[in-house]
C-alpha atoms as a PDB file:
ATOM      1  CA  UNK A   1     -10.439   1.145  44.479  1.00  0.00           C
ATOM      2  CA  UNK A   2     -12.054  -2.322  43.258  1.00  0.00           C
ATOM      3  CA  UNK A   3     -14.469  -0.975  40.809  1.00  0.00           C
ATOM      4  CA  UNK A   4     -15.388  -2.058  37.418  1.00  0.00           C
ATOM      5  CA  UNK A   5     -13.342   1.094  35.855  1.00  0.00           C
ATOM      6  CA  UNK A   6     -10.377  -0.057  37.472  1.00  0.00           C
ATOM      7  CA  UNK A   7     -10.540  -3.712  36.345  1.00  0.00           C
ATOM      8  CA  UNK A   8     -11.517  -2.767  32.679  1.00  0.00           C
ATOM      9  CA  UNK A   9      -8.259  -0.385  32.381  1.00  0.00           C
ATOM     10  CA  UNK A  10      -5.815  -3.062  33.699  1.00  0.00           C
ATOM     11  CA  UNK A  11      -7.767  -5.704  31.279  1.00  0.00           C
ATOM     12  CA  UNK A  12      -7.004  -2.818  28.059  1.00  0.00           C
ATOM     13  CA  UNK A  13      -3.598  -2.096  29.453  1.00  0.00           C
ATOM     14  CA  UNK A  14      -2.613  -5.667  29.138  1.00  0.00           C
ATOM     15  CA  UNK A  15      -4.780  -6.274  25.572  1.00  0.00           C
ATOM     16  CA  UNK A  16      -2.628  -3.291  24.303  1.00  0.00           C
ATOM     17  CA  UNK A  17       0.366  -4.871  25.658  1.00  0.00           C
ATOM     18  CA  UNK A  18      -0.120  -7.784  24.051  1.00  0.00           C
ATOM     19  CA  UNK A  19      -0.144  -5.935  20.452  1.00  0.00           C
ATOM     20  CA  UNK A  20       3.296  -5.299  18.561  1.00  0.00           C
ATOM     21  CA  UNK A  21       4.683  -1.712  18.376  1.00  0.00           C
ATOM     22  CA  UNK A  22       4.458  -1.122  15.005  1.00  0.00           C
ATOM     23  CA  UNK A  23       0.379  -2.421  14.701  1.00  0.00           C
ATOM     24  CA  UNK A  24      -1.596   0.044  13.073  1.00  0.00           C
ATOM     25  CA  UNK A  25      -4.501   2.332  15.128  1.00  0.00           C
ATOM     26  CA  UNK A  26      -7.607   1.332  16.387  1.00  0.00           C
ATOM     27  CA  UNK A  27     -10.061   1.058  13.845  1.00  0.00           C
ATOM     28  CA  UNK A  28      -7.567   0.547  10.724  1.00  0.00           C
ATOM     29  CA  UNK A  29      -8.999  -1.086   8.148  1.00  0.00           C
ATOM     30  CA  UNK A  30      -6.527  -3.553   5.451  1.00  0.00           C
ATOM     31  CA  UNK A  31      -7.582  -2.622   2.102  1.00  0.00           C
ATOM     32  CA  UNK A  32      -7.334  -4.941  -0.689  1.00  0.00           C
ATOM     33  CA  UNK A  33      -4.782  -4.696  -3.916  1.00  0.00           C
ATOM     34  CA  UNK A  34      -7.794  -4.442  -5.770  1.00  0.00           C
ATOM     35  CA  UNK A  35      -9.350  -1.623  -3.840  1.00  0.00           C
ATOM     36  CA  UNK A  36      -6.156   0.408  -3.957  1.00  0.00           C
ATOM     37  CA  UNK A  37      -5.482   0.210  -7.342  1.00  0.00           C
ATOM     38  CA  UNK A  38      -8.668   0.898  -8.384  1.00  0.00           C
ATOM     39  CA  UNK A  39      -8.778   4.158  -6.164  1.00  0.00           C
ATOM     40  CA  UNK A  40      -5.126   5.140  -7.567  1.00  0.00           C
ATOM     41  CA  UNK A  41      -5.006   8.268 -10.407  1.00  0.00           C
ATOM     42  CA  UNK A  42      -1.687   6.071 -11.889  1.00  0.00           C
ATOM     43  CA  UNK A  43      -0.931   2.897 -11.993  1.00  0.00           C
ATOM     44  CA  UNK A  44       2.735   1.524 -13.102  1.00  0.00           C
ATOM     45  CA  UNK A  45       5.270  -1.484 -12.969  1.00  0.00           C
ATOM     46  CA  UNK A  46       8.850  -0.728 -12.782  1.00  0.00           C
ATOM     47  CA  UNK A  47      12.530  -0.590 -11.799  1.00  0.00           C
ATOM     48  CA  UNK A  48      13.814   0.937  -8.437  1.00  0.00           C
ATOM     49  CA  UNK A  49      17.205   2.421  -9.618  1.00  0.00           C
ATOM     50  CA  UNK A  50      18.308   4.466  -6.933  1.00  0.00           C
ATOM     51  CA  UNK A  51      17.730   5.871  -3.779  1.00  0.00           C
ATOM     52  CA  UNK A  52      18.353   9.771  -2.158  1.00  0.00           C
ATOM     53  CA  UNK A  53      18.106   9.291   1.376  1.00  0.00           C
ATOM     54  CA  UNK A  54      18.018  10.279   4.794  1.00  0.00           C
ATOM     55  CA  UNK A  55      16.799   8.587   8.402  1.00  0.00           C
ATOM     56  CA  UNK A  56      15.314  11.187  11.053  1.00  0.00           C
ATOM     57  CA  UNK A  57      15.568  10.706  14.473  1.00  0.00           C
ATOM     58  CA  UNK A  58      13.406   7.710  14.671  1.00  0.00           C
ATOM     59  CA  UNK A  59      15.334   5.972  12.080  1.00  0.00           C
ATOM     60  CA  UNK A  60      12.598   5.938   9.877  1.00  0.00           C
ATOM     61  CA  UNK A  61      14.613   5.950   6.139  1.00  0.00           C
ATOM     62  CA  UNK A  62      13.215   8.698   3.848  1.00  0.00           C
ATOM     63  CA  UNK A  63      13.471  10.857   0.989  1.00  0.00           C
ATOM     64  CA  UNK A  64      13.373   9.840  -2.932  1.00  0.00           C
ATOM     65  CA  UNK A  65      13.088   7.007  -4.694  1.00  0.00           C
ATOM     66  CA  UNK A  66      14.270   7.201  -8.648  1.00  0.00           C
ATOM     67  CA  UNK A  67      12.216   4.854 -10.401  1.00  0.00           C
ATOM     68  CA  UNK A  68      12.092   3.745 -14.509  1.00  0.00           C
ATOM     69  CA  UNK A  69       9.148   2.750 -15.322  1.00  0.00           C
ATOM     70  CA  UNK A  70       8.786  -0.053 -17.868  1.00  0.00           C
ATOM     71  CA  UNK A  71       4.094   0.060 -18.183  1.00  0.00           C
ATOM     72  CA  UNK A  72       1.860   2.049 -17.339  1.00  0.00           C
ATOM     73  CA  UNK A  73      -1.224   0.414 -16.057  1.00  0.00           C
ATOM     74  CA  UNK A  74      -3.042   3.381 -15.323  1.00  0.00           C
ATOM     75  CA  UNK A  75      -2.538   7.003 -16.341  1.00  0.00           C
ATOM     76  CA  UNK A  76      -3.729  10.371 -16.081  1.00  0.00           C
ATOM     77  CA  UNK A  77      -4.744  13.294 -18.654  1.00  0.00           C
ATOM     78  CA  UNK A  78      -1.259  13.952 -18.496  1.00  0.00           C
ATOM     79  CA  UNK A  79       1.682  11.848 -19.946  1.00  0.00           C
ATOM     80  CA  UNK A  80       4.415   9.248 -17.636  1.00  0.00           C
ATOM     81  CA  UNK A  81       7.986   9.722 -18.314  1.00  0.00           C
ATOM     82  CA  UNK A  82       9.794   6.831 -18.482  1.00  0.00           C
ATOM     83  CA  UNK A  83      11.995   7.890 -15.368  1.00  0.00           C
ATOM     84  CA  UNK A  84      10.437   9.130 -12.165  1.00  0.00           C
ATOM     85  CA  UNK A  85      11.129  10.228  -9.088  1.00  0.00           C
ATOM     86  CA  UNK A  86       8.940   9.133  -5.892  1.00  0.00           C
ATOM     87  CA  UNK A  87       9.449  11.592  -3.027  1.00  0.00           C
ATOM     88  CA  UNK A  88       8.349  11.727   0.232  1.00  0.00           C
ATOM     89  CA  UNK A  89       8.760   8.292   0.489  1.00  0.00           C
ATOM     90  CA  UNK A  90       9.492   5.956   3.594  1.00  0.00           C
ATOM     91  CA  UNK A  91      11.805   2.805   2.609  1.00  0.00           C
ATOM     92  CA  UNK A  92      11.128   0.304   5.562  1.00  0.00           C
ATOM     93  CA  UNK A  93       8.026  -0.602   6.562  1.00  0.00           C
ATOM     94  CA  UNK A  94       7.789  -2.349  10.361  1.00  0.00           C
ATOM     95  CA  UNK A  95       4.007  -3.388  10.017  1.00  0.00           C
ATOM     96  CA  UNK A  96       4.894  -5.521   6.679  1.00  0.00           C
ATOM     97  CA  UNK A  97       5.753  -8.956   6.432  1.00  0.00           C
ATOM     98  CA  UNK A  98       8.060  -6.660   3.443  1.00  0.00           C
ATOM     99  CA  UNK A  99      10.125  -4.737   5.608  1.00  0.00           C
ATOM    100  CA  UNK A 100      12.319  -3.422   2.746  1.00  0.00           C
ATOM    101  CA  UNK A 101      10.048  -1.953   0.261  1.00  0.00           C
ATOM    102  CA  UNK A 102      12.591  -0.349  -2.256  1.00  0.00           C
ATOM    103  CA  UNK A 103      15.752  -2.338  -3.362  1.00  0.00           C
ATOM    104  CA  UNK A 104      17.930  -0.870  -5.911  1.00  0.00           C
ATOM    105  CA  UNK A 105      17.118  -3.248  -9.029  1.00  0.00           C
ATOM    106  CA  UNK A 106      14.062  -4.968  -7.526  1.00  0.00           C
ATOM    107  CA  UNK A 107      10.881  -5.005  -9.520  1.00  0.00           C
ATOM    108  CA  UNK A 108       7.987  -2.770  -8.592  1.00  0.00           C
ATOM    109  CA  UNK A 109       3.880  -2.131  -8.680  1.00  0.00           C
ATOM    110  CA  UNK A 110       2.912   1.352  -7.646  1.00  0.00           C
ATOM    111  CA  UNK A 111      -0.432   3.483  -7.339  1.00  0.00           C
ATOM    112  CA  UNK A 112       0.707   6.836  -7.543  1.00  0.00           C
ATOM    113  CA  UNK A 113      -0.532  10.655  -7.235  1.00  0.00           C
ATOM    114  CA  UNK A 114       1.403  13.011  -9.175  1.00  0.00           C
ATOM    115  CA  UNK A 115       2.947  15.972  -7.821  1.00  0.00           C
ATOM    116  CA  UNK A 116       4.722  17.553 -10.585  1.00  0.00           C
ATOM    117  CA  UNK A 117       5.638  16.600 -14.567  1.00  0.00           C
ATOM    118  CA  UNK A 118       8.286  13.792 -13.184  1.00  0.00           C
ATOM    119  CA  UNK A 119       7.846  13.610  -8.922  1.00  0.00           C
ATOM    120  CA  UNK A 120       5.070  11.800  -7.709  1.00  0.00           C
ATOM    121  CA  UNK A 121       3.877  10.437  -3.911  1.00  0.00           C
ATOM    122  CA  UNK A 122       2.647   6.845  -3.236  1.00  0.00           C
ATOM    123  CA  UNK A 123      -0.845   6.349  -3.211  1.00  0.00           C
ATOM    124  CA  UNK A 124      -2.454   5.706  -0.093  1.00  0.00           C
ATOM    125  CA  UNK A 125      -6.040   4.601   0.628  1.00  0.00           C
ATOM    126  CA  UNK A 126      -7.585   5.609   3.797  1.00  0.00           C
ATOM    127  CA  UNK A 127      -4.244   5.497   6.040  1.00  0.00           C
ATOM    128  CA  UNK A 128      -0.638   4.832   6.366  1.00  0.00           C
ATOM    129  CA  UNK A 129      -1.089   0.848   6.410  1.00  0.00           C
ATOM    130  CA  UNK A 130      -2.924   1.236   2.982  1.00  0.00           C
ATOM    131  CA  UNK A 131       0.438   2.562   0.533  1.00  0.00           C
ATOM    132  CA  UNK A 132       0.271   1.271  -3.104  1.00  0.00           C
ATOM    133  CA  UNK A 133       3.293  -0.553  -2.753  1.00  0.00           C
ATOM    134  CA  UNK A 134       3.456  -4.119  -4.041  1.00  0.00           C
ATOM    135  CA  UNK A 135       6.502  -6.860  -5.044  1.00  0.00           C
ATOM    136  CA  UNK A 136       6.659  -6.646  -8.876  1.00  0.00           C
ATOM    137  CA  UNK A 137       6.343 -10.294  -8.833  1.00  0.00           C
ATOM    138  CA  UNK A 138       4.058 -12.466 -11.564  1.00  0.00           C
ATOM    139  CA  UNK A 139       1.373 -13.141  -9.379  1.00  0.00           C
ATOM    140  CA  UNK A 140       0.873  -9.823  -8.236  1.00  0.00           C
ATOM    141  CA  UNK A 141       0.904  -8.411 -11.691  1.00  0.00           C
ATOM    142  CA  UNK A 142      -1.337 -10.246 -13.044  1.00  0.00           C
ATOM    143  CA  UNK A 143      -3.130  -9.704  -9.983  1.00  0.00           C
ATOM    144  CA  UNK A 144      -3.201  -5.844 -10.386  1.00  0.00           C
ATOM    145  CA  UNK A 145      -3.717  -6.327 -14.339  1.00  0.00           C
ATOM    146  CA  UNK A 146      -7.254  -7.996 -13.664  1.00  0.00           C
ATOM    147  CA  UNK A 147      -8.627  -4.970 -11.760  1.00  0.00           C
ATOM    148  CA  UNK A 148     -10.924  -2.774 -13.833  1.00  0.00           C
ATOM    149  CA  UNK A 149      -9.364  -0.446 -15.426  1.00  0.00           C
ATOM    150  CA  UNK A 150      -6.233  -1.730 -15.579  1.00  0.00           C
ATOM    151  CA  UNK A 151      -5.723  -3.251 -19.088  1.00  0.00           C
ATOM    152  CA  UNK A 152      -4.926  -1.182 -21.256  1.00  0.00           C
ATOM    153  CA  UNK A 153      -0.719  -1.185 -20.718  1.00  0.00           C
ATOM    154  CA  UNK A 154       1.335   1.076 -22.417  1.00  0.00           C
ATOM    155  CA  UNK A 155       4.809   2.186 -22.158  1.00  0.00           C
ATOM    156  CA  UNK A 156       5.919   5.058 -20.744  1.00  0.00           C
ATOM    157  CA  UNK A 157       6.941   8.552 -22.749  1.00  0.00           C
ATOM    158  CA  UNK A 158      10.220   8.755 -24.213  1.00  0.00           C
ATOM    159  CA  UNK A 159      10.420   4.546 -23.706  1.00  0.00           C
ATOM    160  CA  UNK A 160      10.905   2.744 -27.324  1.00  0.00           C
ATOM    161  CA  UNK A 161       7.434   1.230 -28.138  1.00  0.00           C
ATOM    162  CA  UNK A 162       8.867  -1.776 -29.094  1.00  0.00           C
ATOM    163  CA  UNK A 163       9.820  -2.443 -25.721  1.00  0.00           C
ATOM    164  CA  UNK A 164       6.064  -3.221 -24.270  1.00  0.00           C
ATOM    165  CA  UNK A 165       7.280  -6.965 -24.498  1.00  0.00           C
ATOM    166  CA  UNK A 166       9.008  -5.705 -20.702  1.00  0.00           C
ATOM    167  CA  UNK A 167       5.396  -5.827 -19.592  1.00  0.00           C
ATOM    168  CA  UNK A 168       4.284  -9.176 -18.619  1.00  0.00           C
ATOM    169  CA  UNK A 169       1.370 -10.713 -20.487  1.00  0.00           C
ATOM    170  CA  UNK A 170      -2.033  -9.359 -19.716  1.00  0.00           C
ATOM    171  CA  UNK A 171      -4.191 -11.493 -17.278  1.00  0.00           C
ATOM    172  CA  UNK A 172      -7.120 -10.242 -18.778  1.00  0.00           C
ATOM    173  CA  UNK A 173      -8.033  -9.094 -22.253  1.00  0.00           C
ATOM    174  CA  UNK A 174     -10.423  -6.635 -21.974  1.00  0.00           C
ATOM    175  CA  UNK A 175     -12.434  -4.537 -19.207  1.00  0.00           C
ATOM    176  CA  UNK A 176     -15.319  -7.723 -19.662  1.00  0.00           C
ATOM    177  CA  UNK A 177     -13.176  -9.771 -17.792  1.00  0.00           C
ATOM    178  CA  UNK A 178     -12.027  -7.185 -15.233  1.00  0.00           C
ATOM    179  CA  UNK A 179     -12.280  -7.561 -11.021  1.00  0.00           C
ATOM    180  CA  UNK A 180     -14.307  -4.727  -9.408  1.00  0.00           C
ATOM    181  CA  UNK A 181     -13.094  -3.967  -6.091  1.00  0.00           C
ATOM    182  CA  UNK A 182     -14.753  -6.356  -3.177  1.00  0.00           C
ATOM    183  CA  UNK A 183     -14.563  -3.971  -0.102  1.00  0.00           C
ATOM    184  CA  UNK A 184     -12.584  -3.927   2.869  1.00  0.00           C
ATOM    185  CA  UNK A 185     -11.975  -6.130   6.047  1.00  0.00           C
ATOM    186  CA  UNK A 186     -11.349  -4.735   9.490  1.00  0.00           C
ATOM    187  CA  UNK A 187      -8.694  -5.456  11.574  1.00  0.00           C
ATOM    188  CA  UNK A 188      -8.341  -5.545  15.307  1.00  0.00           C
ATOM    189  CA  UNK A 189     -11.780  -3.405  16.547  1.00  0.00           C
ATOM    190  CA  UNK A 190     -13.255  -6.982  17.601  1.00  0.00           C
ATOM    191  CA  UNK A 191      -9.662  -8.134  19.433  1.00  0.00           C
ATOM    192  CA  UNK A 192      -9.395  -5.682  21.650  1.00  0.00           C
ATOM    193  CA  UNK A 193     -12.866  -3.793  21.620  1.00  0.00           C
ATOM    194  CA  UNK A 194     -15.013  -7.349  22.074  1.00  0.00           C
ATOM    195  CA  UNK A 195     -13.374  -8.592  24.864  1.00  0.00           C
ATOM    196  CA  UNK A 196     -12.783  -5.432  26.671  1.00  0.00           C
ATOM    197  CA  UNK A 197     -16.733  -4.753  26.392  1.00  0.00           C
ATOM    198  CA  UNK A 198     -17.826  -7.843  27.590  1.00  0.00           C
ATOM    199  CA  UNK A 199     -15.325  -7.682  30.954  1.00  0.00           C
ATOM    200  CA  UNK A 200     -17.257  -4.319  31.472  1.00  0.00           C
ATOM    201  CA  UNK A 201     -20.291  -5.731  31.596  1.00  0.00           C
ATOM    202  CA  UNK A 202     -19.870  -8.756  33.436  1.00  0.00           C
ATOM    203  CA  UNK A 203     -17.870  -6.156  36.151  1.00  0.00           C
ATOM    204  CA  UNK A 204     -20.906  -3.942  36.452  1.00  0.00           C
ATOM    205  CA  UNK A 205     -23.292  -7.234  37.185  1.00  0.00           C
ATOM    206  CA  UNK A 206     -21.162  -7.584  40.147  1.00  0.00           C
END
């Protein structure tokens, strides 16, 4: 059975091997901040402050996150109470150099979708690699706060105005200044497809 089909599935079944377990499909494309933030309904920066959890049978952590939000970035028609709760969510994420997204006390950008007055679900653009999830760091902020959009930071409802000076400065001033979105990049289709196309057709010259 020496035939070119047989040599190009043992050349994909050792390409796959080579790939860690938790690497995202075939085809996945990384999004950037940018992209994802733009695409999100709501935008805010806040305070994880508790968890409600459970881990299934693949010991994937989830359930709700309760999260107090100190800006909003980015809002809908309707209004963001100052404490939320994020539900489904899943804490650890195996494909991110940040394994542990959601850390009681730890600082926190999200793009969200609402589902209800207070409950809302991550954002997530195109697949499950793409979640609005970033550190609550300076650099990202001010990263996030030069997207289009994005400049006009408010407090949350029922949060003391007075306390906008929680929100770091703006990195921009106004929309003039703002950072459109610049695309995607794919990831992957020419590692594994490239290769495995050329061994085909180098086989069937044989």
């Amino acid at each position: 059975m020496n035939s070119p089909l047989v040599v190009l599935l043992v050349t994909l079944t050792f390409l796959c091997s080579e790939i860690p377990a938790c690497s995202p499909p075939l085809g996945w494309k990384s999004i950037s901040l940018e992209e994802v933030l733009f695409n999100s309904a709501i935008v805010v920066y806040g305070k994880d402050v508790g968890h409600n959890l459970t881990a299934n049978r693949t010991q994937d952590v989830r359930g709700e996150v309760f999260l107090q939000v100190y800006c909003v970035l980015k809002k809908d028609s309707s209004g963001i109470p100052e404490n939320i709760t994020l539900s489904p969510v899943s804490i650890a994420d195996p494909c991110s150099d940040w394994t542990h997204r959601f850390i009681p006390g730890q600082m926190i950008i999200l793009g969200l979708k609402r589902s209800s007055a207070d409950t809302f679900t991550i954002h997530m653009e195109g697949d499950f690699a793409n979640e609005a999830i970033y550190k609550g760091d300076t650099d990202t902020y001010n990263k996030a706060t030069k997207v289009c959009g994005l400049q006009t930071i408010t407090v949350p409802d029922g949060r003391n105005a007075s306390l906008i000076s929680d929100c770091p400065p703006h990195a921009v001033p106004a929309d003039a200044g703002c950072v459109m979105p610049s695309g995607t990049t794919d990831f992957r289709v020419s590692m594994i497809l490239l290769p495995a196309l050329s061994i085909l057709a180098s086989t069937l010259k044989l």
